[in-house]
C-alpha atoms as a PDB file:
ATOM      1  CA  UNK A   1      65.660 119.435 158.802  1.00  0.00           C
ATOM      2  CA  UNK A   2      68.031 118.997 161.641  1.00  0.00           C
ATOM      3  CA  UNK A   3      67.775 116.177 164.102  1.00  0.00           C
ATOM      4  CA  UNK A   4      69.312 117.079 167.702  1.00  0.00           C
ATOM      5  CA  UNK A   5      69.739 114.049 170.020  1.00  0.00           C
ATOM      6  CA  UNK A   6      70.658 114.931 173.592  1.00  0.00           C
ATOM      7  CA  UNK A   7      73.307 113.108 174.945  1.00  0.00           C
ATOM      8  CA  UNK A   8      72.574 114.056 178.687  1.00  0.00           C
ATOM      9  CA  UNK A   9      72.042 111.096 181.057  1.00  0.00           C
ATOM     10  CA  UNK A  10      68.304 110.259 180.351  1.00  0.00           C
ATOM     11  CA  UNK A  11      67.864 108.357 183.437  1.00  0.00           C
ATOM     12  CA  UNK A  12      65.408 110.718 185.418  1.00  0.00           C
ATOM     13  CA  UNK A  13      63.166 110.606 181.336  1.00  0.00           C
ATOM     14  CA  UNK A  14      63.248 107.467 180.924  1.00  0.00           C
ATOM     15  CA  UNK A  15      63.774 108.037 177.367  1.00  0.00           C
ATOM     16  CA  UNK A  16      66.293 109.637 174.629  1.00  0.00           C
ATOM     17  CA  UNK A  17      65.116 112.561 173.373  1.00  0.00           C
ATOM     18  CA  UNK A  18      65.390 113.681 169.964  1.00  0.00           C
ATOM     19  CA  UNK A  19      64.174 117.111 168.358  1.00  0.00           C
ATOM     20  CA  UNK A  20      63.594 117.904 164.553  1.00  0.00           C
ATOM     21  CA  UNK A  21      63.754 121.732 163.823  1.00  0.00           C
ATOM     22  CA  UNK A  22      64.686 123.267 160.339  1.00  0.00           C
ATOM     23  CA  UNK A  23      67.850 123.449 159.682  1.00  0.00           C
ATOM     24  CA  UNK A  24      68.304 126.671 159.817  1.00  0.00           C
ATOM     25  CA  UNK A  25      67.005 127.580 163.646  1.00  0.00           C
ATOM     26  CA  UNK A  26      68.913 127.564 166.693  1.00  0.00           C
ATOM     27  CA  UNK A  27      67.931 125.988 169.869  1.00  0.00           C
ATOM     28  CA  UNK A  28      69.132 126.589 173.248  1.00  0.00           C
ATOM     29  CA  UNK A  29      69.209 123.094 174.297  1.00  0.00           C
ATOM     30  CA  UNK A  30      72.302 122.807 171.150  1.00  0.00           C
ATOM     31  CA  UNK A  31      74.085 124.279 173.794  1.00  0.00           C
ATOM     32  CA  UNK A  32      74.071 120.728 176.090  1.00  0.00           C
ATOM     33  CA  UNK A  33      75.413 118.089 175.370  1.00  0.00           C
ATOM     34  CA  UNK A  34      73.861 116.799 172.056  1.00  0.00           C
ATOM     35  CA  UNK A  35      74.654 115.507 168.118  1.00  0.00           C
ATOM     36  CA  UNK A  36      73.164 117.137 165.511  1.00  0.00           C
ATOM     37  CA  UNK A  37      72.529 114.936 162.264  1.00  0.00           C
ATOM     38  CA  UNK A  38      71.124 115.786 159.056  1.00  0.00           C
ATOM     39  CA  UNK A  39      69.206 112.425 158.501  1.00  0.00           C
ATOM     40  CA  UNK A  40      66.729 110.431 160.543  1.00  0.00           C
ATOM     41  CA  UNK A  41      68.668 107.279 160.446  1.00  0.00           C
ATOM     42  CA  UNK A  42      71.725 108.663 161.519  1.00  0.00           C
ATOM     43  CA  UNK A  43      69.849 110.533 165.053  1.00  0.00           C
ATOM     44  CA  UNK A  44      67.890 107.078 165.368  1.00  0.00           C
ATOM     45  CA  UNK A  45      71.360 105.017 165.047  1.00  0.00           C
ATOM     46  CA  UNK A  46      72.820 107.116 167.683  1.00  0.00           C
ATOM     47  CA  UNK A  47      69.680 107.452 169.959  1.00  0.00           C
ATOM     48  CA  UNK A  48      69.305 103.238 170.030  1.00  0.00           C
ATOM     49  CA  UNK A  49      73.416 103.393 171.426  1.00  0.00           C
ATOM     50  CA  UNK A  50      72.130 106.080 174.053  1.00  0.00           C
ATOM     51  CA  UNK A  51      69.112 104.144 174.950  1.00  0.00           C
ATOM     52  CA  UNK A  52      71.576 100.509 175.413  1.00  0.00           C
ATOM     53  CA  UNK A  53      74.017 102.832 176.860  1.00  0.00           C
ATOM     54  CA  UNK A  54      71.541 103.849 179.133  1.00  0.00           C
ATOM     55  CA  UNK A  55      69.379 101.506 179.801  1.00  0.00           C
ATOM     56  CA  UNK A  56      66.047 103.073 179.085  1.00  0.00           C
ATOM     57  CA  UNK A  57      62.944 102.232 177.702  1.00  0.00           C
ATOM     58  CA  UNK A  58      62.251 103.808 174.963  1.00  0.00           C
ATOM     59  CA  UNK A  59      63.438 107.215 172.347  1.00  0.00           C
ATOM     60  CA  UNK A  60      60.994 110.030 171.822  1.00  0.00           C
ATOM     61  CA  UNK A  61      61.087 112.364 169.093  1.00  0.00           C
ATOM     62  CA  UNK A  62      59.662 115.884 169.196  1.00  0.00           C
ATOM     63  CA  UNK A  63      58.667 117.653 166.355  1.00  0.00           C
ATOM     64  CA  UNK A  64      58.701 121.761 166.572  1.00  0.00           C
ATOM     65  CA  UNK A  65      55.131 121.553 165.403  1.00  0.00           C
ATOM     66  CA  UNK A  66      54.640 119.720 169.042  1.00  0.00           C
ATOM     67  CA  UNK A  67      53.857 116.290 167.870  1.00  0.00           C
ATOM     68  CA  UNK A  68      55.539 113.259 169.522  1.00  0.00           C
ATOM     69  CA  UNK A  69      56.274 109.870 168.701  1.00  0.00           C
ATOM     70  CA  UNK A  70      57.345 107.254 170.748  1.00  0.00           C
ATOM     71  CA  UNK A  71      59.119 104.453 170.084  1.00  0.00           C
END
């Protein structure tokens, strides 16, 4: 799996998004500005210094099978 985190100003969301594809498919939002990780810890460690960077509420992460969590 690949976790994208996009590092666009979030202020308008409210939230830092995160998306988990497989690895191996290309999305056009890789071509903003984003990180790609291979772990969950390492997108969540970067999305909580996005969301204090920020100052938003809360990181949402969007799975290609369309679920959504919220945290």
């Amino acid at each position: 799996m690949k976790w994208i985190v996009l590092e666009d100003d979030p202020t308008s969301d409210g939230y830092i998004a995160i998306r988990v594809v497989d690895e191996d498919k290309n999305l056009r939002i890789e071509n903003k500005p984003c990180s790609i990780y291979k772990s969950s810890q390492e997108a969540m460690n970067r999305a909580r210094q996005l969301r204090e960077k920020f100052k938003v509420q809360s990181i949402k992460i969007f799975y290609s099978d369309a679920t959504v969590n919220d945290f």
